[in-house]
C-alpha atoms as a PDB file:
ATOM      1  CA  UNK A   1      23.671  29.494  -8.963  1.00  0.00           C
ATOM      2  CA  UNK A   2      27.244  30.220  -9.992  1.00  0.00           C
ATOM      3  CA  UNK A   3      29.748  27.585  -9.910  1.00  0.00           C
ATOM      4  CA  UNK A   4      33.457  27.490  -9.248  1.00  0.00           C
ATOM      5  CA  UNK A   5      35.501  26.076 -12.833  1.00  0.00           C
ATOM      6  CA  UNK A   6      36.220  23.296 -11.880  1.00  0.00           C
ATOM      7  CA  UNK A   7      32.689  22.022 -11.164  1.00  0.00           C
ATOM      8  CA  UNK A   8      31.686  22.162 -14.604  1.00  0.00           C
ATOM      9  CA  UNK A   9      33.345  18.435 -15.122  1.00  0.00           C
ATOM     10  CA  UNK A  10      32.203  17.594 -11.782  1.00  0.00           C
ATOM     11  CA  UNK A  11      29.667  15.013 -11.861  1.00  0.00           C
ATOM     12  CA  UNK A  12      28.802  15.433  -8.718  1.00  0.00           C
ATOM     13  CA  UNK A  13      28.219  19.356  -8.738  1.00  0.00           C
ATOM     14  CA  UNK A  14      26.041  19.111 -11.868  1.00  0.00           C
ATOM     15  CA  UNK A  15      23.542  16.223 -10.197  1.00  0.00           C
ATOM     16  CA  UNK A  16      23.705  18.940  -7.220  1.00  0.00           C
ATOM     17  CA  UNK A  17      22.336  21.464  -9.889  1.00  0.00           C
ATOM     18  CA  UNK A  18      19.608  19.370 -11.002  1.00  0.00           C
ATOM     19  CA  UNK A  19      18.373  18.508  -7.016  1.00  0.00           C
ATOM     20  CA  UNK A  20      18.847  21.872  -6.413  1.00  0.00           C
ATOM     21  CA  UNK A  21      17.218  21.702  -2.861  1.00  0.00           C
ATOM     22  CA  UNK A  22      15.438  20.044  -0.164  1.00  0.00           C
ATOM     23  CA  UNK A  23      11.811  20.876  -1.656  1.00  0.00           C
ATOM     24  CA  UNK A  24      13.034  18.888  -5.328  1.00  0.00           C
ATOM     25  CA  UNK A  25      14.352  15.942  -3.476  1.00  0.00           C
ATOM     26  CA  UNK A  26      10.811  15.791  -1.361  1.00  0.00           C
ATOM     27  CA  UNK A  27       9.140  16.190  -5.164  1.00  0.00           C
ATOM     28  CA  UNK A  28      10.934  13.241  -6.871  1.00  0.00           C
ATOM     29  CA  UNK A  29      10.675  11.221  -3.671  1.00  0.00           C
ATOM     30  CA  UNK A  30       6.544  11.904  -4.078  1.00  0.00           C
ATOM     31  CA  UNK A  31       6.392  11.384  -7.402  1.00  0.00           C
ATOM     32  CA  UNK A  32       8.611   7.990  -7.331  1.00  0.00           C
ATOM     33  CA  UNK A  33       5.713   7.048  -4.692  1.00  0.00           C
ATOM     34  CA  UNK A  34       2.970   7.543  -7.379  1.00  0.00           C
ATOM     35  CA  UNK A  35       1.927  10.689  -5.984  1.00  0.00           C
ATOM     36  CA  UNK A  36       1.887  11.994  -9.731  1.00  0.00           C
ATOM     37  CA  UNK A  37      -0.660  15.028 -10.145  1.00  0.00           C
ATOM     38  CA  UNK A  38      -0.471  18.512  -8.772  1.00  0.00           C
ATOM     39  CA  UNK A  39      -2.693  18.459  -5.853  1.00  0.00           C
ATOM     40  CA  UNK A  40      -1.230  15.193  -4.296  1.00  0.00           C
ATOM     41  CA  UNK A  41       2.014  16.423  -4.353  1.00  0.00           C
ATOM     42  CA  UNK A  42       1.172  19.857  -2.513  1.00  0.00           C
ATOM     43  CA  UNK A  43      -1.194  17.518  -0.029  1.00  0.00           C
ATOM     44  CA  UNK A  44       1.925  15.207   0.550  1.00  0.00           C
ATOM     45  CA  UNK A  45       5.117  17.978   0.951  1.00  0.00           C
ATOM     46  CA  UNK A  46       2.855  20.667   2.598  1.00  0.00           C
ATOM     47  CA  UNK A  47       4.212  23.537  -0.359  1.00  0.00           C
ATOM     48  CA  UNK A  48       2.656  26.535  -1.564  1.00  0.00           C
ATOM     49  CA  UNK A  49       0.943  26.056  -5.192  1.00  0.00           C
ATOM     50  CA  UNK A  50       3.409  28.732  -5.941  1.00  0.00           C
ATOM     51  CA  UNK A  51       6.615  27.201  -4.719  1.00  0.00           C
ATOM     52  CA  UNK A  52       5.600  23.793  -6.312  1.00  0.00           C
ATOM     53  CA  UNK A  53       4.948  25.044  -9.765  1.00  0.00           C
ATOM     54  CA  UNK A  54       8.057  26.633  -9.696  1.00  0.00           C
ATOM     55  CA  UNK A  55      10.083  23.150  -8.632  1.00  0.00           C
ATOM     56  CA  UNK A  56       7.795  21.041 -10.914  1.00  0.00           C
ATOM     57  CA  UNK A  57       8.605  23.311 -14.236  1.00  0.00           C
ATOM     58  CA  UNK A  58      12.498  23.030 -12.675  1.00  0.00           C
ATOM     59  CA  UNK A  59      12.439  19.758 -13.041  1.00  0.00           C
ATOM     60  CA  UNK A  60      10.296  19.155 -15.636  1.00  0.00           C
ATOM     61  CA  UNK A  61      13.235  21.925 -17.647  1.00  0.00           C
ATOM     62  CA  UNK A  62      16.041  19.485 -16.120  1.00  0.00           C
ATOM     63  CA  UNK A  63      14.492  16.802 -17.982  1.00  0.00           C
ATOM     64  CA  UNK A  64      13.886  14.371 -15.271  1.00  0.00           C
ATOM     65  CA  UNK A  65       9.923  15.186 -14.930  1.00  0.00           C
ATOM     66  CA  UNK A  66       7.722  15.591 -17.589  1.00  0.00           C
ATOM     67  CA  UNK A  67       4.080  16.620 -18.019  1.00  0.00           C
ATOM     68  CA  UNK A  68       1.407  14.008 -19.124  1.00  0.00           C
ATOM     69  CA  UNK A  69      -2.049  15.663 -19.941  1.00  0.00           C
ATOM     70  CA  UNK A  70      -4.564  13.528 -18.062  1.00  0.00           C
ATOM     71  CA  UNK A  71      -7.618  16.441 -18.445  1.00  0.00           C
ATOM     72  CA  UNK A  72      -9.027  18.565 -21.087  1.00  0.00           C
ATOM     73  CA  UNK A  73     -11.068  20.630 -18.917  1.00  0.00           C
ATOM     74  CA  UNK A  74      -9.632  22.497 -17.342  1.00  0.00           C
ATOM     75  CA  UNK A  75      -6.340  21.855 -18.427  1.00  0.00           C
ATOM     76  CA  UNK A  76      -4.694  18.751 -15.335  1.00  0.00           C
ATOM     77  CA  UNK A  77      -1.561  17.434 -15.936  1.00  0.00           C
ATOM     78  CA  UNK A  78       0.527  14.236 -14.382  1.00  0.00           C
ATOM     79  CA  UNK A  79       4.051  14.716 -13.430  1.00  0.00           C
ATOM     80  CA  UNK A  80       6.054  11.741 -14.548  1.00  0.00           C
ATOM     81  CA  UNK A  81       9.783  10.295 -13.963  1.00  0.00           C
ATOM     82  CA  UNK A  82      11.534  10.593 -17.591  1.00  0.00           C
ATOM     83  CA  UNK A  83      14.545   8.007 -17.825  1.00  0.00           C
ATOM     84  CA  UNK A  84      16.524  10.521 -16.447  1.00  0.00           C
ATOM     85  CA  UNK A  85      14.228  10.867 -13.410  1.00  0.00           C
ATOM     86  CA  UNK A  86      14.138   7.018 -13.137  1.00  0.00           C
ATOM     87  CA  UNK A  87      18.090   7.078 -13.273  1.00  0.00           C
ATOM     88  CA  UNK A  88      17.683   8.901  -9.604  1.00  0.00           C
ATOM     89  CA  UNK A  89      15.309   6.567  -8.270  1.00  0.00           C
ATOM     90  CA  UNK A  90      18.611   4.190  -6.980  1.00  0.00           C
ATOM     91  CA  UNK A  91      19.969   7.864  -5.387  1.00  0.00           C
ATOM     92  CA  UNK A  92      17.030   8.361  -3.271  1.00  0.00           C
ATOM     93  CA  UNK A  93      16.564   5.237  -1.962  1.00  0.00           C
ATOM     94  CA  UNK A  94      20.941   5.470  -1.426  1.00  0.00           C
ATOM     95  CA  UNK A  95      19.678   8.942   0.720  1.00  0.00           C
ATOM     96  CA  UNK A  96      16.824   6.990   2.701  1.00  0.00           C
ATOM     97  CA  UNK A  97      19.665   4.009   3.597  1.00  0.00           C
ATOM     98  CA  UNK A  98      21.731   6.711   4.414  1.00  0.00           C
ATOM     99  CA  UNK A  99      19.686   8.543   6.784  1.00  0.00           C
ATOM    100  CA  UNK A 100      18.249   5.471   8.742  1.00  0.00           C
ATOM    101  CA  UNK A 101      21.427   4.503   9.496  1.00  0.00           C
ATOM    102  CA  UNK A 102      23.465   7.259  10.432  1.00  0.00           C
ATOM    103  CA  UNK A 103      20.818  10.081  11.233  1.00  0.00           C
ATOM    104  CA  UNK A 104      17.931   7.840  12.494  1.00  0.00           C
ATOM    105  CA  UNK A 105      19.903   4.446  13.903  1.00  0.00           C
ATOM    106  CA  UNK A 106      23.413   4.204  15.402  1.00  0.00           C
ATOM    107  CA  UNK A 107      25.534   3.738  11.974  1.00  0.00           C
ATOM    108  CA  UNK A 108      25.641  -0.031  12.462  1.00  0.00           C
ATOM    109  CA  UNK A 109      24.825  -2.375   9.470  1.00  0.00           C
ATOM    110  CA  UNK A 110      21.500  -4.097  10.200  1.00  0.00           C
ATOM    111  CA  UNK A 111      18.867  -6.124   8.197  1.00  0.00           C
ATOM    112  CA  UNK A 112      16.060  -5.769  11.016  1.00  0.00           C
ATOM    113  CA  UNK A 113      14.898  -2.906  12.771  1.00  0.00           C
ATOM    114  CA  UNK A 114      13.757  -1.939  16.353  1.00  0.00           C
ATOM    115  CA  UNK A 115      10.427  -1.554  17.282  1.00  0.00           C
ATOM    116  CA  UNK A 116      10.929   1.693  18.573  1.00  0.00           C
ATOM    117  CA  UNK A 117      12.532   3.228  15.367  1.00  0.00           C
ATOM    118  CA  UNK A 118      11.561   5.109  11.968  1.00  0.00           C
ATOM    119  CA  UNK A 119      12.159   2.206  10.003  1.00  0.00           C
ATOM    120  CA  UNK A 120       9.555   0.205  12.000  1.00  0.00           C
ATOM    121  CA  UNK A 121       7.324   2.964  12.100  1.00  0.00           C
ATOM    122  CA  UNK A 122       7.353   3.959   8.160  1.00  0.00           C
ATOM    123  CA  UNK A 123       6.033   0.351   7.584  1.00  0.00           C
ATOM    124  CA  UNK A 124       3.427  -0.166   9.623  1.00  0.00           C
ATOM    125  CA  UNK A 125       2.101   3.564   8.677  1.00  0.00           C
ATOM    126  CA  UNK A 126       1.501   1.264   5.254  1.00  0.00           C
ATOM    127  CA  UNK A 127      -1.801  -0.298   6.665  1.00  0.00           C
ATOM    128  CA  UNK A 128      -4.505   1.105   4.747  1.00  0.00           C
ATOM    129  CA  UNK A 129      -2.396   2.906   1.672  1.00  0.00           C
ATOM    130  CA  UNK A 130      -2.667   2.097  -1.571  1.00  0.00           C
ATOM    131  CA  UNK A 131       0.021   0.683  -3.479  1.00  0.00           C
ATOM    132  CA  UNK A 132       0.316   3.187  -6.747  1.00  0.00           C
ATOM    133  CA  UNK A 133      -1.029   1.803 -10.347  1.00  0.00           C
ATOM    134  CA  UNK A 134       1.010   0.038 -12.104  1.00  0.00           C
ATOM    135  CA  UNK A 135       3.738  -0.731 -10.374  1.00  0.00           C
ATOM    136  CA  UNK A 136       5.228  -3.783 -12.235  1.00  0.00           C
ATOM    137  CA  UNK A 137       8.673  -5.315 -11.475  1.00  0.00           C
ATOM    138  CA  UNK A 138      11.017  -7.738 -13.729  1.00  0.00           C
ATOM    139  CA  UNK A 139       9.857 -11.775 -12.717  1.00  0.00           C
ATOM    140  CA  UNK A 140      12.644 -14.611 -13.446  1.00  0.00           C
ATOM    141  CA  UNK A 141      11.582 -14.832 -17.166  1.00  0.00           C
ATOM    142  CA  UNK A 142      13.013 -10.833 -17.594  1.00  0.00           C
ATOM    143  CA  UNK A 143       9.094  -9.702 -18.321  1.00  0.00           C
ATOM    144  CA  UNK A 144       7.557  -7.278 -16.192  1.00  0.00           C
ATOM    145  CA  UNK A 145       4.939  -8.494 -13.986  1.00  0.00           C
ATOM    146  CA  UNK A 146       2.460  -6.856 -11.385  1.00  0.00           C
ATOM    147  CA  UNK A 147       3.374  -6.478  -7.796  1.00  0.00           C
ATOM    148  CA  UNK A 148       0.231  -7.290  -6.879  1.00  0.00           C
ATOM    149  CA  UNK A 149      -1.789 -10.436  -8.585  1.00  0.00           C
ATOM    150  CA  UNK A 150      -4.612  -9.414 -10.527  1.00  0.00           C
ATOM    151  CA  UNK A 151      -6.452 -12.086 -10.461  1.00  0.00           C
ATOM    152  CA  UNK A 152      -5.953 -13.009  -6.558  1.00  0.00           C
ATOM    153  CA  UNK A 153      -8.590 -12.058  -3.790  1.00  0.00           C
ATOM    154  CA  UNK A 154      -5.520 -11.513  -1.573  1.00  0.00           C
ATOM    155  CA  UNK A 155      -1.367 -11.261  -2.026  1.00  0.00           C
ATOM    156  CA  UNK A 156       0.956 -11.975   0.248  1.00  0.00           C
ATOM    157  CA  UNK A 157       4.461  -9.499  -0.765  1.00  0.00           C
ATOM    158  CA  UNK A 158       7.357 -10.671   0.803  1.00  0.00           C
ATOM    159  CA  UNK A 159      10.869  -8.305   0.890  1.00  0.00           C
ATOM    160  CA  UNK A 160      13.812 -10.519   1.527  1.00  0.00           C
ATOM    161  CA  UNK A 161      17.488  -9.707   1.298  1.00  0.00           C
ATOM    162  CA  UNK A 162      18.777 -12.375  -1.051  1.00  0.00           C
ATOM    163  CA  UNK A 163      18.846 -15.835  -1.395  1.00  0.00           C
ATOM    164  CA  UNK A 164      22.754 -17.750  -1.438  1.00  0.00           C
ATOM    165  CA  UNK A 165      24.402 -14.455  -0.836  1.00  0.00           C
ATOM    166  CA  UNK A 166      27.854 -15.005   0.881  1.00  0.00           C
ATOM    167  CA  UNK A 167      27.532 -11.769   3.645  1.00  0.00           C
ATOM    168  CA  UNK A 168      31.019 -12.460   4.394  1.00  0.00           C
ATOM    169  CA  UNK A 169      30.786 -10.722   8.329  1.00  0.00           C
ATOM    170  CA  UNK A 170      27.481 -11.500   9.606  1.00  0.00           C
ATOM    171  CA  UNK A 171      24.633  -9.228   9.608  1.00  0.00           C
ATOM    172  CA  UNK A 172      22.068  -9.054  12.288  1.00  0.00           C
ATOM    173  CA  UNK A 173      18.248 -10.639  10.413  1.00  0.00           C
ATOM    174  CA  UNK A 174      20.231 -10.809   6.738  1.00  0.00           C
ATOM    175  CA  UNK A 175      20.189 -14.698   7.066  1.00  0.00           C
ATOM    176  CA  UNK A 176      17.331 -17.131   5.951  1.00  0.00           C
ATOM    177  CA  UNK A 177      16.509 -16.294   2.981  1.00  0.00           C
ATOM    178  CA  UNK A 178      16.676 -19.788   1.485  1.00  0.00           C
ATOM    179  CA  UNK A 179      14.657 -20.811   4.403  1.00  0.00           C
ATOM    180  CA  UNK A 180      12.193 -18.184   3.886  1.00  0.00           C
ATOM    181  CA  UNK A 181      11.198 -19.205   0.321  1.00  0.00           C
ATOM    182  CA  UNK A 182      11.351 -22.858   1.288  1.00  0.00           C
ATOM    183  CA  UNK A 183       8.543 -22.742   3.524  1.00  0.00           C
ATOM    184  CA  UNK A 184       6.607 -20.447   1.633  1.00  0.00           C
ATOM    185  CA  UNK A 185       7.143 -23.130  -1.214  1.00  0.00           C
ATOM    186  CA  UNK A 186       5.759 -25.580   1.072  1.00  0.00           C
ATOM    187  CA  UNK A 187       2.601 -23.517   2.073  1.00  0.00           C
ATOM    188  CA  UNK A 188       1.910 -22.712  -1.436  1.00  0.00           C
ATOM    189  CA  UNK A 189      -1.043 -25.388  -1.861  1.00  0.00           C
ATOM    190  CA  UNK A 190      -2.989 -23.721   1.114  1.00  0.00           C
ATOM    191  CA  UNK A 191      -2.012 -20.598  -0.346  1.00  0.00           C
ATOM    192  CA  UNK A 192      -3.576 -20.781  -3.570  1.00  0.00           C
ATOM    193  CA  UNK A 193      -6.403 -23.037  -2.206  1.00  0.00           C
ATOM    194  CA  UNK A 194      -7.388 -19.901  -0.337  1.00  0.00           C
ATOM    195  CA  UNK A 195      -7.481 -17.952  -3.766  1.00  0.00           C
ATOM    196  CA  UNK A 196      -4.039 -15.767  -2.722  1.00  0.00           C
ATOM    197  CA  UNK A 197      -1.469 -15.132  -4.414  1.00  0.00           C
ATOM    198  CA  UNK A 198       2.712 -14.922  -3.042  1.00  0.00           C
ATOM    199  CA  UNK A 199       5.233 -12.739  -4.700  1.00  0.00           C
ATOM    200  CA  UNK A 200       8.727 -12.887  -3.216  1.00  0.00           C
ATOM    201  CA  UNK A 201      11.252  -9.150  -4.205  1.00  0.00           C
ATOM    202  CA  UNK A 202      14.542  -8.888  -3.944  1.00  0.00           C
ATOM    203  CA  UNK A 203      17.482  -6.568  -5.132  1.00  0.00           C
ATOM    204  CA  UNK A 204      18.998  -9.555  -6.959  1.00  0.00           C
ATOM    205  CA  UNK A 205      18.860  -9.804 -10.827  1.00  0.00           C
ATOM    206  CA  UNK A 206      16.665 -11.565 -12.735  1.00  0.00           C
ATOM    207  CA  UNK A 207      18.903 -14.498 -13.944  1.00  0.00           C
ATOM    208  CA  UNK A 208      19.485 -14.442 -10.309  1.00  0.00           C
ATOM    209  CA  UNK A 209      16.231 -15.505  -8.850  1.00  0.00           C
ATOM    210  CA  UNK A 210      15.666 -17.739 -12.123  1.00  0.00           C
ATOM    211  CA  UNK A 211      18.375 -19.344 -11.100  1.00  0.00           C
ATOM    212  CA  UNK A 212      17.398 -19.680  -7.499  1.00  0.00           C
ATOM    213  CA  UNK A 213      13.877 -20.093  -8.431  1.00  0.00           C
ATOM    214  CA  UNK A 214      14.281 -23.642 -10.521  1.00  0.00           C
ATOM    215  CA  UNK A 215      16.788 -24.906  -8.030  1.00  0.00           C
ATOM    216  CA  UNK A 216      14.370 -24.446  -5.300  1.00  0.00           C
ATOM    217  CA  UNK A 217      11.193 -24.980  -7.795  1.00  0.00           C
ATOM    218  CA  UNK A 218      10.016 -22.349  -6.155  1.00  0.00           C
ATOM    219  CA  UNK A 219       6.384 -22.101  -7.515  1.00  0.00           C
ATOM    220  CA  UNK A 220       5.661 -18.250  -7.130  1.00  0.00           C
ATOM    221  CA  UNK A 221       6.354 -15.082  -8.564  1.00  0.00           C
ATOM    222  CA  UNK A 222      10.359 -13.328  -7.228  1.00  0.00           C
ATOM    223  CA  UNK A 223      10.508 -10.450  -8.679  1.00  0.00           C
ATOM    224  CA  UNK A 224      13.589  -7.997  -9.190  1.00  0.00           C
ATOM    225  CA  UNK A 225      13.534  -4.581  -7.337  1.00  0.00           C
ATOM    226  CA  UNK A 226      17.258  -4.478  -8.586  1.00  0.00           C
ATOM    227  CA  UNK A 227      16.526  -0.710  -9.817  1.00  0.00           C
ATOM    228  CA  UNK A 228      15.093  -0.015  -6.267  1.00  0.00           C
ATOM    229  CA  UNK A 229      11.164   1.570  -7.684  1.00  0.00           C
ATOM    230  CA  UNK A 230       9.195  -0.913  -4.843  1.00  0.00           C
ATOM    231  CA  UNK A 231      11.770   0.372  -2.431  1.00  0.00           C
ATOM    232  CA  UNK A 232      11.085   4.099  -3.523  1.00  0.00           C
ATOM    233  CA  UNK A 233       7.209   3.595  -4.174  1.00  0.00           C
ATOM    234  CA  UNK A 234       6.566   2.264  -0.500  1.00  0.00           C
ATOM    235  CA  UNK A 235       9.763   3.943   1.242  1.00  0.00           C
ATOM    236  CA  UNK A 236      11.109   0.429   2.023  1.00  0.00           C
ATOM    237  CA  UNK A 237      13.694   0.031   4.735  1.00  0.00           C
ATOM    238  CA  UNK A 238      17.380  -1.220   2.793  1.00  0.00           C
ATOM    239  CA  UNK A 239      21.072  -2.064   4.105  1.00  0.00           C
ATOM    240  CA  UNK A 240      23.676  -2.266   2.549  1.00  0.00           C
ATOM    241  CA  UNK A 241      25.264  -5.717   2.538  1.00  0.00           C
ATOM    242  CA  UNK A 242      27.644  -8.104   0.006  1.00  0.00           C
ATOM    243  CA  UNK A 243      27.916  -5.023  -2.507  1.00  0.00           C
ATOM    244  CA  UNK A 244      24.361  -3.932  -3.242  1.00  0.00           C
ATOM    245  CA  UNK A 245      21.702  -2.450  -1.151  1.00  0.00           C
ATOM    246  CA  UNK A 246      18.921  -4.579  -0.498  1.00  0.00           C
ATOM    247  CA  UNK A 247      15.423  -5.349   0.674  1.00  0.00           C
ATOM    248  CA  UNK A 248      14.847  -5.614   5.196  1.00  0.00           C
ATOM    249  CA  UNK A 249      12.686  -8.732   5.290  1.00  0.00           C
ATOM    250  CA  UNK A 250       9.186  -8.067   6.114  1.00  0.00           C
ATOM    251  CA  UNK A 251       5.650  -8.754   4.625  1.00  0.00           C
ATOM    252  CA  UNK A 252       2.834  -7.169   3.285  1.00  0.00           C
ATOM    253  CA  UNK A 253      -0.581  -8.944   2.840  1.00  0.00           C
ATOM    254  CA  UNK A 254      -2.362  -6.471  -0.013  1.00  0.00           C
ATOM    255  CA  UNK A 255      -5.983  -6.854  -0.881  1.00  0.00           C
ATOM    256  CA  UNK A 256      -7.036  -7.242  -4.403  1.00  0.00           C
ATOM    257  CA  UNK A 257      -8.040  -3.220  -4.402  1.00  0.00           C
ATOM    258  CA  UNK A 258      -4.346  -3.331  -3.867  1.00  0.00           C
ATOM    259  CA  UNK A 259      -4.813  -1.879  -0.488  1.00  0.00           C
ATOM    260  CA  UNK A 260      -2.059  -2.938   2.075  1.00  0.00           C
ATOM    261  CA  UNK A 261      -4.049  -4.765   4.837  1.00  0.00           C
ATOM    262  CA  UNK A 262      -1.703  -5.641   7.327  1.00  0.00           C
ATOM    263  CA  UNK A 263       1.951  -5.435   7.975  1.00  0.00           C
ATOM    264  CA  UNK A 264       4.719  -7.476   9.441  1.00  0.00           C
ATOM    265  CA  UNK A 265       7.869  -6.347  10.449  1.00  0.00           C
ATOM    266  CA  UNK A 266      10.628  -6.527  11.233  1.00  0.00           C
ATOM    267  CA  UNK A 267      10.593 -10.459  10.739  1.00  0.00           C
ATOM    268  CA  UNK A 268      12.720 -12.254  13.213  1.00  0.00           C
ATOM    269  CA  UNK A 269      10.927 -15.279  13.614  1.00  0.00           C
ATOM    270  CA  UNK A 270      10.433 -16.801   9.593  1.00  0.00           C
ATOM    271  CA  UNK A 271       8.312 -19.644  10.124  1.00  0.00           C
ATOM    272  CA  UNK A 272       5.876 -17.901  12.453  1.00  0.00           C
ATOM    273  CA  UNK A 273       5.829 -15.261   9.716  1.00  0.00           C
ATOM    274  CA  UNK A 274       4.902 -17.487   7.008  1.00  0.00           C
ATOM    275  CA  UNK A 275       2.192 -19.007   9.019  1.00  0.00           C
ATOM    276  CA  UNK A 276       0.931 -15.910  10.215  1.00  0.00           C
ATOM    277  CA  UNK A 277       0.954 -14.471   6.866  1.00  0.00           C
ATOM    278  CA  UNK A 278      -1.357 -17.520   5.810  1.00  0.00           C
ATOM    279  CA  UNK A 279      -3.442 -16.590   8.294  1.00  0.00           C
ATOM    280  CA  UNK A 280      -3.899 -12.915   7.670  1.00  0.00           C
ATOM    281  CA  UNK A 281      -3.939 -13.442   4.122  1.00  0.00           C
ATOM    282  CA  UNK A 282      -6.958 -16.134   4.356  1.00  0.00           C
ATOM    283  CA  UNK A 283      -8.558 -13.440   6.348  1.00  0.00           C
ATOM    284  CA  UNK A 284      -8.479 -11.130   3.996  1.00  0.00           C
ATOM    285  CA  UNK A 285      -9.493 -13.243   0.885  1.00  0.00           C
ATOM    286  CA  UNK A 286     -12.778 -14.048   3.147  1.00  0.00           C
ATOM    287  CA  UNK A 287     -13.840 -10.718   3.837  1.00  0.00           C
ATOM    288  CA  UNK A 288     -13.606 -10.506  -0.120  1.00  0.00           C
ATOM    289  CA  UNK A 289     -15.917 -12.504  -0.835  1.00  0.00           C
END
């Protein structure tokens, strides 16, 4: 592609380089799901073997892919975000914000969703995926920890926007976040009595929900999703709201094959949400064991 002078200091024009089309933005958005080895991708973005190997060794030569030999024979490899590649992750999630709000919604700034929309319909086409290997997010201590609890027959994954954020205007479903944990704080005894698990993700920083997490004693897991890669993995619905994107609440109850069992969203109603995420989640541990 030739490019005009003044694009070669553009930052802008050069990150339009590496993209380069449609079919690489649909390849980093796959592989940023976990969809990380050759067939799966073609499965997922419906492209010739052809056309993909020629956007996989584009990207892979851009330096924000590269190959991870997984089999000898024959030769299978898995196609990996470098730190480059992670360094988009934020971008595509931006794009996905982007488009449900002024392509698929009406431009306003919402943290719920209609019933009728792509947003609503993205998440409950969840039920029955598989949330990719290890997918791992910073917890309040700054160490990675597992999205899913390893040692849980069930997990309950809750998405909220943030907890003592000033929103400044208000924003339709962006409030209650405080409220939210509370009660799940409060259910935690049947929780774990039931053998499952509760992990709470947000875009806030770690010190962030440390912080929030000791005031409240909040006895689960929050984890950070402040570099967006749960949002990207699982095609999360975000707004934008108090300078940051962030997390649409809703839950996910995952069984321990890390399965996504059942969905709720959007959440307008908290502590029926809680409660019926007990439910569903006891439900689930059961038909464990």
């Amino acid at each position: 592609m030739r490019m005009h002078n003044a694009d070669e200091t553009c930052g802008i024009a050069q990150a339009a380089l590496v993209l380069g089309d449609w079919w690489n933005v649909l390849v980093l958005r796959e592989v940023a799901r976990g969809h990380v080895r050759f067939d799966a991708l073609a499965a997922e973005i419906g492209l010739s073997r052809k056309v993909l190997t020629e956007r996989l060794g584009g990207l892979v030569a851009q330096g924000v892919l590269r190959r991870s030999l997984y089999q000898r024979r024959p030769v299978r490899y898995e196609y990996l975000l470098t730190d480059a590649g992670i360094a988009l992750v934020p971008l595509l999630v931006a794009m996905q914000d982007w488009g449900d709000r002024w392509v698929l919604g009406d431009g306003s700034v919402t943290a719920t969703a209609a019933q009728d929309g792509a947003e609503y319909a993205r998440v409950h086409a969840l039920a029955g995926t598989r949330l990719p290997d290890g997918l791992e997010l910073p917890g309040t201590q700054g160490a990675d920890v597992p999205v899913v609890a390893p040692d849980a027959a069930a997990t309950v994954l809750f998405t909220y926007p943030g907890a003592g954020v000033d929103w400044g205007e208000p924003i339709p479903g962006a409030a209650g976040c405080t409220l939210e944990n509370r009660l799940f704080r409060d259910a935690w005894p049947d929780f774990r009595g039931a053998g499952v698990d509760v992990r709470g993700v947000s875009t806030q920083l770690p010190y962030e929900q440390e912080k929030f997490a000791r005031t409240e004693k909040v006895p689960y897991e929050l984890l950070s999703d402040a570099q967006h890669r749960l949002a990207a993995a699982l095609r999360l619905p975000a707004f934008r709201g108090a300078g940051r994107l962030r997390h649409k609440r809703l839950i996910l109850v995952i069984d321990a094959e890390r399965t996504v069992r059942h969905t709720l969203f959007p959440v307008v109603d908290i502590p029926h949400a809680v409660t019926e995420s007990l439910r569903l989640a006891i439900d689930c541990a059961r038909t464990r064991r």
